[in-house]
C-alpha atoms as a PDB file:
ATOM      1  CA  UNK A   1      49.098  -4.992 -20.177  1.00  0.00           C
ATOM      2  CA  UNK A   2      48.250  -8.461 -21.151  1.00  0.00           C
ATOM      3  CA  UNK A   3      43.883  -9.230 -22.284  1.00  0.00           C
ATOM      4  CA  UNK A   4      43.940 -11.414 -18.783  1.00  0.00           C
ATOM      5  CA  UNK A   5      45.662  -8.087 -16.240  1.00  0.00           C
ATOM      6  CA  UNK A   6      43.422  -5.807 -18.297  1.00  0.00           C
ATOM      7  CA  UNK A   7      39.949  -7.799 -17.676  1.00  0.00           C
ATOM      8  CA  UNK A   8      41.121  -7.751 -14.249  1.00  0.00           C
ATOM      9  CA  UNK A   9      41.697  -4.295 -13.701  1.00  0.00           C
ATOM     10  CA  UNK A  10      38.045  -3.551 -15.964  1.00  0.00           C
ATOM     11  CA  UNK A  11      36.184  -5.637 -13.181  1.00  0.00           C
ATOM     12  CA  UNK A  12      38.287  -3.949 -10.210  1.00  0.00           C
ATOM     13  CA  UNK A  13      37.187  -0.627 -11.479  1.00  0.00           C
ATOM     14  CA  UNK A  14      33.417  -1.684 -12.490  1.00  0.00           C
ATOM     15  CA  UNK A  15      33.148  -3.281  -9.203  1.00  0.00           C
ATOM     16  CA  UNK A  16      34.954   0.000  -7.113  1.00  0.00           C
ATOM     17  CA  UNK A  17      32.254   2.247  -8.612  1.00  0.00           C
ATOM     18  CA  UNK A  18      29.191   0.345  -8.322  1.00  0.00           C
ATOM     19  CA  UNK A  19      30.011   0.505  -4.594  1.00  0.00           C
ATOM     20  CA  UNK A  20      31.023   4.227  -4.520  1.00  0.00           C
ATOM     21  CA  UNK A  21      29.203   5.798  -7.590  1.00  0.00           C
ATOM     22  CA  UNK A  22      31.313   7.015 -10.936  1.00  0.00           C
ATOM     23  CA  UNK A  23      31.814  10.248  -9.664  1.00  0.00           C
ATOM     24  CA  UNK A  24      33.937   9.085  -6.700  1.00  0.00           C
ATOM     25  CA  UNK A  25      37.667  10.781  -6.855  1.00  0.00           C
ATOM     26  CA  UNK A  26      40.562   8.636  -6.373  1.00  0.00           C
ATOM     27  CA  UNK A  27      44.141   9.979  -6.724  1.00  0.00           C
ATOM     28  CA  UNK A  28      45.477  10.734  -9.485  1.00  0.00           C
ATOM     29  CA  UNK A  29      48.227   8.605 -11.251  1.00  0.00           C
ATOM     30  CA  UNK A  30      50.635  11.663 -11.448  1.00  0.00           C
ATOM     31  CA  UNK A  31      51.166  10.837  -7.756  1.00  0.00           C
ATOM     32  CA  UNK A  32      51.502   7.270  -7.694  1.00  0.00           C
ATOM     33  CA  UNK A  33      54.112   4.957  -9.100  1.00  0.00           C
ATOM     34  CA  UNK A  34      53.620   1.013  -8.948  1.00  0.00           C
ATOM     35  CA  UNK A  35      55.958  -1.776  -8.270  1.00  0.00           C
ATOM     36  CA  UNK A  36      56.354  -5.327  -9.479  1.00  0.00           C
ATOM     37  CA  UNK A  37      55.682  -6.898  -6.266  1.00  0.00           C
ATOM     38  CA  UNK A  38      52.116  -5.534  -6.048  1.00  0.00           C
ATOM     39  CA  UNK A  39      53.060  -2.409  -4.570  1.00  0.00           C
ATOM     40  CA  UNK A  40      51.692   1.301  -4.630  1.00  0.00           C
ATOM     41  CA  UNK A  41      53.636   3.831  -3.818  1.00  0.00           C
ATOM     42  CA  UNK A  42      51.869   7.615  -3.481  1.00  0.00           C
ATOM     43  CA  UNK A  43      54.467  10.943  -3.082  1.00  0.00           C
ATOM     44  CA  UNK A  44      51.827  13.249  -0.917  1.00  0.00           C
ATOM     45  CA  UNK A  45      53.754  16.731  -1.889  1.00  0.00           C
ATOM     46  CA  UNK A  46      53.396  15.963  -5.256  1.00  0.00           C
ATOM     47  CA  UNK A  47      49.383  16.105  -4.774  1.00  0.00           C
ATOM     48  CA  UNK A  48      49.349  18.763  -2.544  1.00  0.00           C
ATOM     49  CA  UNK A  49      51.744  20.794  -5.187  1.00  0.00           C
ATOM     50  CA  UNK A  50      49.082  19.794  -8.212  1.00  0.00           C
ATOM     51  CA  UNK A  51      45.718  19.967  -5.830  1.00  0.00           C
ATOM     52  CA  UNK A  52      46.145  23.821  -5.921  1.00  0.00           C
ATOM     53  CA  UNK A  53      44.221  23.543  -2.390  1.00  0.00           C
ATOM     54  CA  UNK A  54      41.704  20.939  -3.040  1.00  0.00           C
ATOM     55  CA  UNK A  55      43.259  17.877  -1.259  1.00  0.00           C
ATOM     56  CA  UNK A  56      44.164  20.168   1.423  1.00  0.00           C
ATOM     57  CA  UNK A  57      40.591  19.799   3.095  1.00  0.00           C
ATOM     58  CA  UNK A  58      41.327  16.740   5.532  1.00  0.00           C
ATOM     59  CA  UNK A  59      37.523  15.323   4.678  1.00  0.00           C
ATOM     60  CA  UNK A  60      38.016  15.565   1.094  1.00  0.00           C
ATOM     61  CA  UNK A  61      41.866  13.788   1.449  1.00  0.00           C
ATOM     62  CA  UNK A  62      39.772  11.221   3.931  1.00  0.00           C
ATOM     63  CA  UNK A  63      37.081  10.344   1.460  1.00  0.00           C
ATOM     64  CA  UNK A  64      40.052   9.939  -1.554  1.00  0.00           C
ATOM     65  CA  UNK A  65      42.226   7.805   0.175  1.00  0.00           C
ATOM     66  CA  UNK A  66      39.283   5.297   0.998  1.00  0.00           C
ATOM     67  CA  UNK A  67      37.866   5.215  -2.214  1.00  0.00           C
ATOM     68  CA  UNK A  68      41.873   4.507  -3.382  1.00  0.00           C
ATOM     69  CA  UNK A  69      42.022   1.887  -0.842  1.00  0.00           C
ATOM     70  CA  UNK A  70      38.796   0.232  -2.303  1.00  0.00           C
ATOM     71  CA  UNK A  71      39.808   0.368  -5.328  1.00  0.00           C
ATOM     72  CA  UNK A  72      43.375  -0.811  -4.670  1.00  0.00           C
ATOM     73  CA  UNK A  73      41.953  -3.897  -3.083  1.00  0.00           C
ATOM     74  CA  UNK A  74      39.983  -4.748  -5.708  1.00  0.00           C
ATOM     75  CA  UNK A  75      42.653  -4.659  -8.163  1.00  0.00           C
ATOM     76  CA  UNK A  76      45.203  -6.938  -5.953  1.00  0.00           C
ATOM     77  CA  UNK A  77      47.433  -4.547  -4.927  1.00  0.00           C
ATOM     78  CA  UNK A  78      49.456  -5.347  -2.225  1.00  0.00           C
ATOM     79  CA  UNK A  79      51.383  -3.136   0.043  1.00  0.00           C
ATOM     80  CA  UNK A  80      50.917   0.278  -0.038  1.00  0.00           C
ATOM     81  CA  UNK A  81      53.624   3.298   0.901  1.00  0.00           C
ATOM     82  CA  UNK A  82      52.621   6.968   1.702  1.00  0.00           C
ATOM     83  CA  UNK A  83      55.321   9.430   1.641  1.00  0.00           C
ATOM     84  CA  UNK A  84      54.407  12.109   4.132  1.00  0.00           C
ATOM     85  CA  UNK A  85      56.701  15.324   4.203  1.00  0.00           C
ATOM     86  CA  UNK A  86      56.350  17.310   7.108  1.00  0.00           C
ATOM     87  CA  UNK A  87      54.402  20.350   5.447  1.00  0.00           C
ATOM     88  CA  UNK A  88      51.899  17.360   5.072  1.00  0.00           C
ATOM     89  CA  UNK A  89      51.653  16.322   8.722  1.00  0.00           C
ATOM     90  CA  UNK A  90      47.884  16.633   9.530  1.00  0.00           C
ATOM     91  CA  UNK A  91      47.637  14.013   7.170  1.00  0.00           C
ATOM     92  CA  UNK A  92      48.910  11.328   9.166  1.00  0.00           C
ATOM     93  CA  UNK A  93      45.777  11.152  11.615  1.00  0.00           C
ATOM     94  CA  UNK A  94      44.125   9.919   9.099  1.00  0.00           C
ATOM     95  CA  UNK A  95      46.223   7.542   7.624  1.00  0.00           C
ATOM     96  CA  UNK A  96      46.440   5.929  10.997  1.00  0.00           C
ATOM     97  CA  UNK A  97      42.437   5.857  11.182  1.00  0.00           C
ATOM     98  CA  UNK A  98      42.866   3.845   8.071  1.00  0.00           C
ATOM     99  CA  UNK A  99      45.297   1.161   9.239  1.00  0.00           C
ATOM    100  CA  UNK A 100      48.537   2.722   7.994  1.00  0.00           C
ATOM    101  CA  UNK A 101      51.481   2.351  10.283  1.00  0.00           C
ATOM    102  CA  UNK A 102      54.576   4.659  10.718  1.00  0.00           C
ATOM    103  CA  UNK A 103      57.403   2.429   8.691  1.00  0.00           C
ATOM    104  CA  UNK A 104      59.944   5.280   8.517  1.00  0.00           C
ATOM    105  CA  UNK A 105      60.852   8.249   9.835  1.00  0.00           C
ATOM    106  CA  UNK A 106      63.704  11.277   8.718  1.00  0.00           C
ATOM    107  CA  UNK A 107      64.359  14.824   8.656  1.00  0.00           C
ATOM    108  CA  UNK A 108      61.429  15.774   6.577  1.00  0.00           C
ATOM    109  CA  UNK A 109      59.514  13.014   5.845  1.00  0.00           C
ATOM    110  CA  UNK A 110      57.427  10.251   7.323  1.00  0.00           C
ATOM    111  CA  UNK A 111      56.681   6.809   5.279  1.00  0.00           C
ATOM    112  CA  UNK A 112      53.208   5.219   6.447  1.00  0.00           C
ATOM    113  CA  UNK A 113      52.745   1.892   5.061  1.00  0.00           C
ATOM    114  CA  UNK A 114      49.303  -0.998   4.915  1.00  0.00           C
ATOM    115  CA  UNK A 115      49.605  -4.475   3.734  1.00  0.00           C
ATOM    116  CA  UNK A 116      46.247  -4.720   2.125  1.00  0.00           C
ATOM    117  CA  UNK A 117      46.027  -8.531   1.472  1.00  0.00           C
ATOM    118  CA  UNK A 118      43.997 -10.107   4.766  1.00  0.00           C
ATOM    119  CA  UNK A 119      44.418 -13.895   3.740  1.00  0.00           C
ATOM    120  CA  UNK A 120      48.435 -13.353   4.676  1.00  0.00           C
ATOM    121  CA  UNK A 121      50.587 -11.940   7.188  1.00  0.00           C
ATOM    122  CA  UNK A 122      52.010  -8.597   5.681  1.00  0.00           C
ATOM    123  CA  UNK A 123      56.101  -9.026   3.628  1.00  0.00           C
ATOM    124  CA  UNK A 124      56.900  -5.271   3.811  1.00  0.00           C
ATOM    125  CA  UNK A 125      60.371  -4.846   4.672  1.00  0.00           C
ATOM    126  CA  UNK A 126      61.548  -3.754   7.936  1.00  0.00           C
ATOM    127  CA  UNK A 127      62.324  -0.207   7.686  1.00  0.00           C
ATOM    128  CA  UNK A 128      66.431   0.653   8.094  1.00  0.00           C
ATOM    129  CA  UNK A 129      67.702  -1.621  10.474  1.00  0.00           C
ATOM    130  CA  UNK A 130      71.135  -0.778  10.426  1.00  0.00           C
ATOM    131  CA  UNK A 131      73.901   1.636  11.283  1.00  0.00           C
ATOM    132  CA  UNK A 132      77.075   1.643   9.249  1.00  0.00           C
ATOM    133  CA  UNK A 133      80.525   2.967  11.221  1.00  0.00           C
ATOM    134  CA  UNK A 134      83.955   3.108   9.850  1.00  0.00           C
ATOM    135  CA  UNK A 135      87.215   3.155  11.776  1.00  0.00           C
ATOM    136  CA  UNK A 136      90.166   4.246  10.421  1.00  0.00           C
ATOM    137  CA  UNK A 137      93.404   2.811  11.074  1.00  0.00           C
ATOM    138  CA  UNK A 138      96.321   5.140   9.723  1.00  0.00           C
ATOM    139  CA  UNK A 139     100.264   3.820   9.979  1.00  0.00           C
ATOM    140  CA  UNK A 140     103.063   6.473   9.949  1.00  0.00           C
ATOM    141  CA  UNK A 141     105.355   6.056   7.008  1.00  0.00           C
ATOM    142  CA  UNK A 142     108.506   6.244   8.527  1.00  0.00           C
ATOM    143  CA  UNK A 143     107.792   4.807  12.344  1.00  0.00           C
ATOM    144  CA  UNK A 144     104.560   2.601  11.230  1.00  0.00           C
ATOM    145  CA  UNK A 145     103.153   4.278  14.575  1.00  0.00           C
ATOM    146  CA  UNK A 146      99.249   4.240  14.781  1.00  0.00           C
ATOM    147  CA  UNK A 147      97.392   7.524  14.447  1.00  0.00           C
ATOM    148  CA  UNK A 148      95.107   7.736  17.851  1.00  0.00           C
ATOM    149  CA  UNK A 149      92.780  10.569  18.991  1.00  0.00           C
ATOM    150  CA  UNK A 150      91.113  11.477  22.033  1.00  0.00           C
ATOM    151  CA  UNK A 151      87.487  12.752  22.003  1.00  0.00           C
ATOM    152  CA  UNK A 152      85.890  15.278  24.247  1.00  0.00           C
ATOM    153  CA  UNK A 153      82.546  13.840  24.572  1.00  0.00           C
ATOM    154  CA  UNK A 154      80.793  10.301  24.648  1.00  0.00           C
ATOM    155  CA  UNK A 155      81.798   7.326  26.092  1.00  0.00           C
ATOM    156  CA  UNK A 156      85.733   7.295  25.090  1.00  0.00           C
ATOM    157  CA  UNK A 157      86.551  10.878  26.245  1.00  0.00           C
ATOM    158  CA  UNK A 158      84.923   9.760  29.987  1.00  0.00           C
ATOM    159  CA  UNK A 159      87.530   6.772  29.874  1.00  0.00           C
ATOM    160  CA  UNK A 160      90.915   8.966  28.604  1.00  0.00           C
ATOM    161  CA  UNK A 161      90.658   5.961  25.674  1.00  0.00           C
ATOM    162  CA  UNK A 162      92.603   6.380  23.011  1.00  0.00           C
ATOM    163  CA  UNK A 163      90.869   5.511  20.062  1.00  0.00           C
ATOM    164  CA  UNK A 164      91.815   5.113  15.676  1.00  0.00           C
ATOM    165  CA  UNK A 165      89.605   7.925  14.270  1.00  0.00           C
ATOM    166  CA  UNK A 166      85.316   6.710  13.671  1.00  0.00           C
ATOM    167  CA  UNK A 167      82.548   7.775  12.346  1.00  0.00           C
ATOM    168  CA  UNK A 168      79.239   7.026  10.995  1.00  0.00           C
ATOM    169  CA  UNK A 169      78.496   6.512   6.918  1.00  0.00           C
ATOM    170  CA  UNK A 170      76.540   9.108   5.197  1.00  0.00           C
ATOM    171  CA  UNK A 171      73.200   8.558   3.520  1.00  0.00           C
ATOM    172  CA  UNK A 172      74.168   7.110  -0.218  1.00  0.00           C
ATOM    173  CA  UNK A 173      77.642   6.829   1.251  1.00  0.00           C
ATOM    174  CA  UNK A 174      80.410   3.737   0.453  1.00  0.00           C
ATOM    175  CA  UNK A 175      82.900   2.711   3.184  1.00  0.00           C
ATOM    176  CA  UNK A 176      85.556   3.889   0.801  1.00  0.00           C
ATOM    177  CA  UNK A 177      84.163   7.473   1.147  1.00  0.00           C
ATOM    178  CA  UNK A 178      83.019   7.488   4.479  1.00  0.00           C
ATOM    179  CA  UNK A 179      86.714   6.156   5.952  1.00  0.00           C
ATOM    180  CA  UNK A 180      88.508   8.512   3.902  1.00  0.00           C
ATOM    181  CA  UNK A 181      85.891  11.555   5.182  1.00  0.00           C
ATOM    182  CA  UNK A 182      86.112  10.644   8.875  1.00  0.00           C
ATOM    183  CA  UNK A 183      89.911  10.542   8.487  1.00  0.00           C
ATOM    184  CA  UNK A 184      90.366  13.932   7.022  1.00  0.00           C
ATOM    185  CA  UNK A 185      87.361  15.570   9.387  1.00  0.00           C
ATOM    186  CA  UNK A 186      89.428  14.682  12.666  1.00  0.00           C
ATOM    187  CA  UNK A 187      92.784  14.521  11.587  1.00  0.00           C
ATOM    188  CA  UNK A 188      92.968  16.656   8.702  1.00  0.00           C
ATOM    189  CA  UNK A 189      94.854  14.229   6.971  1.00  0.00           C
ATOM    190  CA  UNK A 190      94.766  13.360   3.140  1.00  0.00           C
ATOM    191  CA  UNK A 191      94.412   9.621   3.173  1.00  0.00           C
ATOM    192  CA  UNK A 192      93.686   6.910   0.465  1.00  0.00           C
ATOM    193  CA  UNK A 193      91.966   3.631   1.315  1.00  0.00           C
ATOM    194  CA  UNK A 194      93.694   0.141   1.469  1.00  0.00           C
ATOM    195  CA  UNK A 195      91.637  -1.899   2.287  1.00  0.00           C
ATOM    196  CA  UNK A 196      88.942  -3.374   4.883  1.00  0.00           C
ATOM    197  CA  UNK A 197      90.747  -5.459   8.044  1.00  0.00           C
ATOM    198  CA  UNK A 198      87.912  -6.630   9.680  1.00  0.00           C
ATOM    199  CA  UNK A 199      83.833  -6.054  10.395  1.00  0.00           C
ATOM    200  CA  UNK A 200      82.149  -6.274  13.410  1.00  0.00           C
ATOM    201  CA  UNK A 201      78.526  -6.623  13.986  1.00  0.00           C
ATOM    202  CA  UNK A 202      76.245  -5.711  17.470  1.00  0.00           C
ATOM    203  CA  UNK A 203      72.646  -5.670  18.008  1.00  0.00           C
ATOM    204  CA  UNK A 204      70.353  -3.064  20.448  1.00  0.00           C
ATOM    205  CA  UNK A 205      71.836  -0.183  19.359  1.00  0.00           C
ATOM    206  CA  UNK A 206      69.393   3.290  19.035  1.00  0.00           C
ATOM    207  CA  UNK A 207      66.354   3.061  17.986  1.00  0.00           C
ATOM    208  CA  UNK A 208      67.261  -0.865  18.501  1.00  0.00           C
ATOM    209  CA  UNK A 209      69.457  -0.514  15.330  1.00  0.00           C
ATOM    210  CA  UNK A 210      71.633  -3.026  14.668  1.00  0.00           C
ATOM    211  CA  UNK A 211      75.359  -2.189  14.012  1.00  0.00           C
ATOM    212  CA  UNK A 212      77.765  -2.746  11.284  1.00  0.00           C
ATOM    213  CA  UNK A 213      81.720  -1.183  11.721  1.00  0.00           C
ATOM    214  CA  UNK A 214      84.085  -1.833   9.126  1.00  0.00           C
ATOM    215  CA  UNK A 215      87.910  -1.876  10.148  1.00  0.00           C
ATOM    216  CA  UNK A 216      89.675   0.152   7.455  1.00  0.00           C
ATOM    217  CA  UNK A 217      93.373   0.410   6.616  1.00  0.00           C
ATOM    218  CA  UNK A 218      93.700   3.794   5.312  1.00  0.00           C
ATOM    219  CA  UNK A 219      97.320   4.979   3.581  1.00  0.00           C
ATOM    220  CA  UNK A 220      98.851   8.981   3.776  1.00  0.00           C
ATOM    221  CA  UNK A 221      98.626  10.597   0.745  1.00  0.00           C
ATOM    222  CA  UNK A 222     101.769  10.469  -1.801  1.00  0.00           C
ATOM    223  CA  UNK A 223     102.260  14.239  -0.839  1.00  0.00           C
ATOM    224  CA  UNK A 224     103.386  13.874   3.039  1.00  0.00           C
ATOM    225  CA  UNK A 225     106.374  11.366   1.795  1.00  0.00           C
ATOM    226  CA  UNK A 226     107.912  15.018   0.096  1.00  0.00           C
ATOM    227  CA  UNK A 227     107.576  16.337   3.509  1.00  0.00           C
ATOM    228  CA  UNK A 228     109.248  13.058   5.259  1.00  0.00           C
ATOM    229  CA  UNK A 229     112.277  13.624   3.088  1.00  0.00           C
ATOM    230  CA  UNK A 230     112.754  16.888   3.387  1.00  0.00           C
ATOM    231  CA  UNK A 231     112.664  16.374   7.319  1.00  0.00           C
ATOM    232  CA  UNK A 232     109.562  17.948   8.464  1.00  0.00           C
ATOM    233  CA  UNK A 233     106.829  16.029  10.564  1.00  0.00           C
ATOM    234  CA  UNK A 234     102.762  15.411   9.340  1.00  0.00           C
ATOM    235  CA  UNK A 235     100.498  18.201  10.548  1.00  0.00           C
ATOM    236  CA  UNK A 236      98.053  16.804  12.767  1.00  0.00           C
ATOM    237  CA  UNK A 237      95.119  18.898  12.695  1.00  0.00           C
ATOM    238  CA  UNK A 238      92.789  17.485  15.113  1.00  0.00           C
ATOM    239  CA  UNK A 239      88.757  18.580  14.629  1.00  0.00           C
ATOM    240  CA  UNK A 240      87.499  20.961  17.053  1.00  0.00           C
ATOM    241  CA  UNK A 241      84.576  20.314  18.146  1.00  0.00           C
ATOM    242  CA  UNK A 242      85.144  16.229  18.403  1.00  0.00           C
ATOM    243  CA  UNK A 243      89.023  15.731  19.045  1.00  0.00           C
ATOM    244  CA  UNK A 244      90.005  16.815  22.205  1.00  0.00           C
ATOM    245  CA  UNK A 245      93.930  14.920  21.455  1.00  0.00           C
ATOM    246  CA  UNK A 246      95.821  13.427  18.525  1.00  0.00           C
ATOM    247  CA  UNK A 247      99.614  11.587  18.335  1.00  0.00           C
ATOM    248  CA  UNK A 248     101.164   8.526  16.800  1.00  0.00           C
ATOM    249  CA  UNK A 249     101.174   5.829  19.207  1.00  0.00           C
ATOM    250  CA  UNK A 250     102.748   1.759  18.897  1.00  0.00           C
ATOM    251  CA  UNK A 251      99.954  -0.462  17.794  1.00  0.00           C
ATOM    252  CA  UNK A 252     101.566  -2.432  20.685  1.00  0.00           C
ATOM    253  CA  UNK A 253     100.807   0.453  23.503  1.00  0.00           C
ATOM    254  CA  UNK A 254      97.367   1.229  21.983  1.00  0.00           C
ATOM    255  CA  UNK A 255      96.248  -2.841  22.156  1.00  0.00           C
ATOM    256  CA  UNK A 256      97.511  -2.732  25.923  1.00  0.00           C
ATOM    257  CA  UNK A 257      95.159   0.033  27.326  1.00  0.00           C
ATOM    258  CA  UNK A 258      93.700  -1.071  30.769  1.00  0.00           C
ATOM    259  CA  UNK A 259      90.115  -1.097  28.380  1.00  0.00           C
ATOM    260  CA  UNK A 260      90.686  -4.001  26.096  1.00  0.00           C
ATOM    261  CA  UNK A 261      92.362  -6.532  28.258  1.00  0.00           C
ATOM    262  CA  UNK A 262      88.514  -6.842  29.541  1.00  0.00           C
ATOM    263  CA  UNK A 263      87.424  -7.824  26.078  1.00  0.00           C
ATOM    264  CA  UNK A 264      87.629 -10.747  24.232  1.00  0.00           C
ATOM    265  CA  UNK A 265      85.906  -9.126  21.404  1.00  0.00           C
ATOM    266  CA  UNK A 266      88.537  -5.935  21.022  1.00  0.00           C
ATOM    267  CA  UNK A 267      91.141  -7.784  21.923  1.00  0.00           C
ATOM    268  CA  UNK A 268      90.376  -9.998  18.249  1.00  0.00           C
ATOM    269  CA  UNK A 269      89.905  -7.209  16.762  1.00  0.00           C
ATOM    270  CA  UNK A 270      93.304  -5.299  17.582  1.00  0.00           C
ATOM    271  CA  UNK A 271      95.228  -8.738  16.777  1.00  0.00           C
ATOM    272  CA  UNK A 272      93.668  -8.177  13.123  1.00  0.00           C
ATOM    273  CA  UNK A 273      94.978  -5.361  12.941  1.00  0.00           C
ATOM    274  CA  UNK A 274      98.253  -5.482  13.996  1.00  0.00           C
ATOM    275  CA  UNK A 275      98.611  -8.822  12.180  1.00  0.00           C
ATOM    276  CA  UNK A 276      97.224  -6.842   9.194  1.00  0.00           C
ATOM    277  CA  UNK A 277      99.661  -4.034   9.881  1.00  0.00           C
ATOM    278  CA  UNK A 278     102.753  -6.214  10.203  1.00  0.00           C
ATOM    279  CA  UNK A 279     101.809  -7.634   6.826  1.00  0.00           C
ATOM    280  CA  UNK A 280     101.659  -4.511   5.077  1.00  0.00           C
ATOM    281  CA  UNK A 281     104.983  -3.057   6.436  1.00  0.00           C
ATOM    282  CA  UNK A 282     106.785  -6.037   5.366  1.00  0.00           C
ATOM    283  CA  UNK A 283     105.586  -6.518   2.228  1.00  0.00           C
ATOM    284  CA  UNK A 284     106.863  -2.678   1.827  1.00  0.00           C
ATOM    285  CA  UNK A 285     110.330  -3.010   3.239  1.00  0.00           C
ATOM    286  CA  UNK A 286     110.562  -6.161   1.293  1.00  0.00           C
ATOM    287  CA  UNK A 287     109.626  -3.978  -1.612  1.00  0.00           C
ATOM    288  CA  UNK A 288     112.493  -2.871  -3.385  1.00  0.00           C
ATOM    289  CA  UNK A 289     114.095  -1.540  -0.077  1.00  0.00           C
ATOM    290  CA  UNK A 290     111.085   0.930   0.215  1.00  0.00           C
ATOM    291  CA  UNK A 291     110.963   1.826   4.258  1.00  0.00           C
ATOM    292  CA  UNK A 292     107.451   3.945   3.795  1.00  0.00           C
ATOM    293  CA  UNK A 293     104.140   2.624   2.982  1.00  0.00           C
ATOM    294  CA  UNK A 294     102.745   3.394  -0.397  1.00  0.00           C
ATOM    295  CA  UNK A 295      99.052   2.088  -1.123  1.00  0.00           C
ATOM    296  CA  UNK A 296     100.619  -0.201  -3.736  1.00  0.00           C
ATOM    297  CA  UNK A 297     101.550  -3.436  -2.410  1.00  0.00           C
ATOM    298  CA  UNK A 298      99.535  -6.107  -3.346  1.00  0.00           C
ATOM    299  CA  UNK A 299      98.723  -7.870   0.511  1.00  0.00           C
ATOM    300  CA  UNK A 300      97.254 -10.887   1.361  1.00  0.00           C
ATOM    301  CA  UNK A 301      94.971  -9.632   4.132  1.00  0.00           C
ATOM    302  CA  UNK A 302      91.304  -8.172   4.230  1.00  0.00           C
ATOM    303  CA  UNK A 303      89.133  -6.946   1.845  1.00  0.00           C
ATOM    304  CA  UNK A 304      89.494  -4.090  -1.329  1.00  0.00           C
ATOM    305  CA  UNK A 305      87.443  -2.919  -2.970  1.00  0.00           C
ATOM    306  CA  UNK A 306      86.247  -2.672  -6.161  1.00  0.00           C
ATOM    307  CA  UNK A 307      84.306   0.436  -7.672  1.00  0.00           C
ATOM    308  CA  UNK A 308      82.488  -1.265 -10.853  1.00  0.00           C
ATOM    309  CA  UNK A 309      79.163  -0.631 -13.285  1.00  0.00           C
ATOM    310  CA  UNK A 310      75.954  -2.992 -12.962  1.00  0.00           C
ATOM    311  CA  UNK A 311      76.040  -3.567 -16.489  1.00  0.00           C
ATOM    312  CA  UNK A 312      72.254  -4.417 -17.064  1.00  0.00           C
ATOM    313  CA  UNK A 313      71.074  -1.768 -15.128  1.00  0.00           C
ATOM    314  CA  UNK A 314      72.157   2.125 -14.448  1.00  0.00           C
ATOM    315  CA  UNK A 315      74.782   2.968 -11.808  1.00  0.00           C
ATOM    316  CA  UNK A 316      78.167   1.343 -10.551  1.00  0.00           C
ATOM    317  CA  UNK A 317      77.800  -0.279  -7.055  1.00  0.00           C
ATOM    318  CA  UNK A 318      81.113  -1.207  -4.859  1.00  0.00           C
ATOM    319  CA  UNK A 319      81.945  -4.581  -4.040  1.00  0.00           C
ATOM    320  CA  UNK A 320      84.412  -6.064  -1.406  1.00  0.00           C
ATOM    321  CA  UNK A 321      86.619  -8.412  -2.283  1.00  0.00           C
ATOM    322  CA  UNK A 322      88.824 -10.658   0.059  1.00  0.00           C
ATOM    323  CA  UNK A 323      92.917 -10.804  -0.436  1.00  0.00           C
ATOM    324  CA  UNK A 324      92.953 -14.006   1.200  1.00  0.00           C
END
């Protein structure tokens, strides 16, 4: 810390406890972890797991989190994030009494949030706005037929639609994995990703999500082309509980149900991909007389991607590159 930050923080904590006396209990810093925008950042189970039952007393957790708050503010801090799990719960009246509001919700935990500075409107990030879907377009070797399932619930099943395989990304999930998942969940298929065709983004989704699907050209696994030769057909094991149907249908007869003729928007989309599809098979019949679709051709359409390392940091992110 430089002479200048560490004055700073001297005065902060000289001023904090003339106002509340020396002997006033703030929480611990084996709780809290600090960011370089200003930010504080406290992980409640960890001080309920080290208070041995002390901070479980909501008047003594009420008096420590506004002497924190005092002294947060008079140190400059900035935005501040609680991390609520549910055992924790009767906390939250609280925090609310003390100008925190809900920023996040999940399965387990709540994240309560306070932009401290008054002279400015607060920059905390939105929490998630997004939903990320996949859907997964899958081309017969031999007939370059479309692999199309039926549902039995939602929206699709109530129209008879036939629809390429979908589903939503996991937590901590890449479209690569997620495509490749979905595929093998309903279909039971052993696929390897191609590439992305298109994207399409909507807006008022649940929760007034926004919506991000990704178009993905998936490939059969090396292992069904064995099976092809030898003259037996693909199992198609379609998931129980979601598929209530699965065949191969022409891209042609899937782009002509009654369903998108009504919609500009699908209608763009299934042009991609039969444009993208066309490319693809002729690239591999062009490619050394192969008449099945390998995984290998190099394309000129969509997006690949690329698995790589950060390099100045820890951890490999994927980026998307386009073949155009």
């Amino acid at each position: 810390m430089s002479s200048i930050a560490l004055c700073a923080a001297n005065e902060a904590t000289s001023s904090f406890e003339s106002n509340c006396g020396t002997n006033s209990k703030v929480f611990p810093d084996t709780v809290l972890s600090y960011d370089t925008y200003g930010g504080v950042t406290m992980d409640v189970k960890k001080l309920f797991d080290i208070g041995e039952g002390e901070w479980l007393d909501a008047q003594a957790f009420q008096d420590t989190l506004e002497n924190s708050l005092l002294l947060w503010k008079g140190q400059g801090k900035r935005g501040i994030w609680l991390h609520i799990p549910t055992c924790c719960s009767h906390i939250v009246p609280i925090c609310a009494k003390f100008g925190f509001e809900f920023q996040y919700a999940k399965n387990g935990l709540l994240v309560m949030t306070q932009w401290l500075p008054e002279d400015s409107l607060s920059r905390l990030p939105h929490g998630p706005t997004h939903q990320v879907g996949i859907g997964a377009v899958i081309l017969h070797p031999v007939s370059h037929k479309m692999l199309v399932v039926q549902e039995k619930h939602g929206p699709a099943a109530a129209r008879k639609l036939w629809k390429m395989p979908t589903g939503l990304t996991d937590p901590g999930e890449d479209i690569v994995d997620a495509a490749i998942r979905e595929a093998k969940e309903e279909t039971g298929l052993d696929v390897e990703f191609d590439r992305i065709i298109c994207m399409r983004q909507a807006h008022g989704g649940i929760f007034d999500q926004s919506d991000m699907f990704f178009v993905c050209l998936l490939h059969l696994s090396q292992t069904y082309k064995k099976q092809l030769e030898e003259g037996s057909e693909i199992p198609l094991v379609p998931q129980e509980e979601e598929i209530a149907e699965i065949k191969w249908m022409t891209m042609d007869e899937f782009a002509a149900q009654d369903l998108w003729q009504s919609s500009p928007l699908y209608k763009e989309m299934n042009d991609a991909m039969i444009r993208v599809a066309k490319s693809v098979i002729r690239e591999s019949e062009d490619s050394k007389g192969a008449n099945c679709l390998d995984g290998e051709l190099d394309g000129q359409c969509g997006f690949v991607a690329k698995h790589l390392p950060v390099g100045f940091r820890h951890g490999s992110q994927t980026i998307y590159l386009s073949r155009l």
